[in-house]
Protein backbone atom coordinates (compact mmCIF):
# COMPACT_ATOMS: atom_id res chain seq x y z
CA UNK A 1 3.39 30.73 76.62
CA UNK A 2 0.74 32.14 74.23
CA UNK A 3 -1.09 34.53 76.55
CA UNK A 4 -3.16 36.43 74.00
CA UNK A 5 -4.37 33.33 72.66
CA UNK A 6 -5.28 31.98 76.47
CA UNK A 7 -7.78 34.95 76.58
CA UNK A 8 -10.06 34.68 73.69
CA UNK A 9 -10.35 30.48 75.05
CA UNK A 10 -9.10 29.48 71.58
CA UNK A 11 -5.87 27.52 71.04
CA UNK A 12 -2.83 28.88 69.06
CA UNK A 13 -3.16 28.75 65.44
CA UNK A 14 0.73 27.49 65.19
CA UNK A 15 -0.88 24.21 67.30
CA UNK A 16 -3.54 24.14 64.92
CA UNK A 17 -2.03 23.87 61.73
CA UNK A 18 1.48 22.79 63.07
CA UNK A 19 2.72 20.40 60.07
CA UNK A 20 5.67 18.83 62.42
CA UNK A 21 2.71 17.70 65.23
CA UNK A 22 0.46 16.11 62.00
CA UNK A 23 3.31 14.24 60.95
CA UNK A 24 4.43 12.99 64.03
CA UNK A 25 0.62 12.01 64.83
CA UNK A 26 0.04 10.33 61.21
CA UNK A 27 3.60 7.96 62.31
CA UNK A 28 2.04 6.98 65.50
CA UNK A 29 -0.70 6.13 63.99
CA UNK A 30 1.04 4.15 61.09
CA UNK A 31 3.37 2.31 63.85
CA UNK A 32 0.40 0.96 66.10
CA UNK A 33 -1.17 -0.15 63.16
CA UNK A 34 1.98 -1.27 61.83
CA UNK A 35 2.72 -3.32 65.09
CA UNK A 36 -0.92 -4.35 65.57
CA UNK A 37 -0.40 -6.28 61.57
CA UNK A 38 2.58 -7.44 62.82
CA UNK A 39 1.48 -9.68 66.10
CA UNK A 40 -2.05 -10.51 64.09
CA UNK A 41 -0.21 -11.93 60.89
CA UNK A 42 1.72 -14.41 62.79
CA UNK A 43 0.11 -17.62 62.40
């Protein structure tokens, strides 16, 4: 898919600094921790 970028061994810059893929990782992150509150706070 990115063959000049598979040469050099480095990965696309458009992966690198793709704003859609940081804010999809920074909701993960807020759901498991959001779900992890969630079963812990039940008492």
């Amino acid at each position: 898919m990115y063959p000049e970028s598979r040469q050099n061994g480095n990965p696309p810059v458009v992966f690198q600094f793709n704003p859609t893929f940081q804010f999809e990782r920074a909701t993960w992150t807020i759901y498991i921790f959001a779900s992890f509150l969630d079963k812990h706070s039940i008492s």
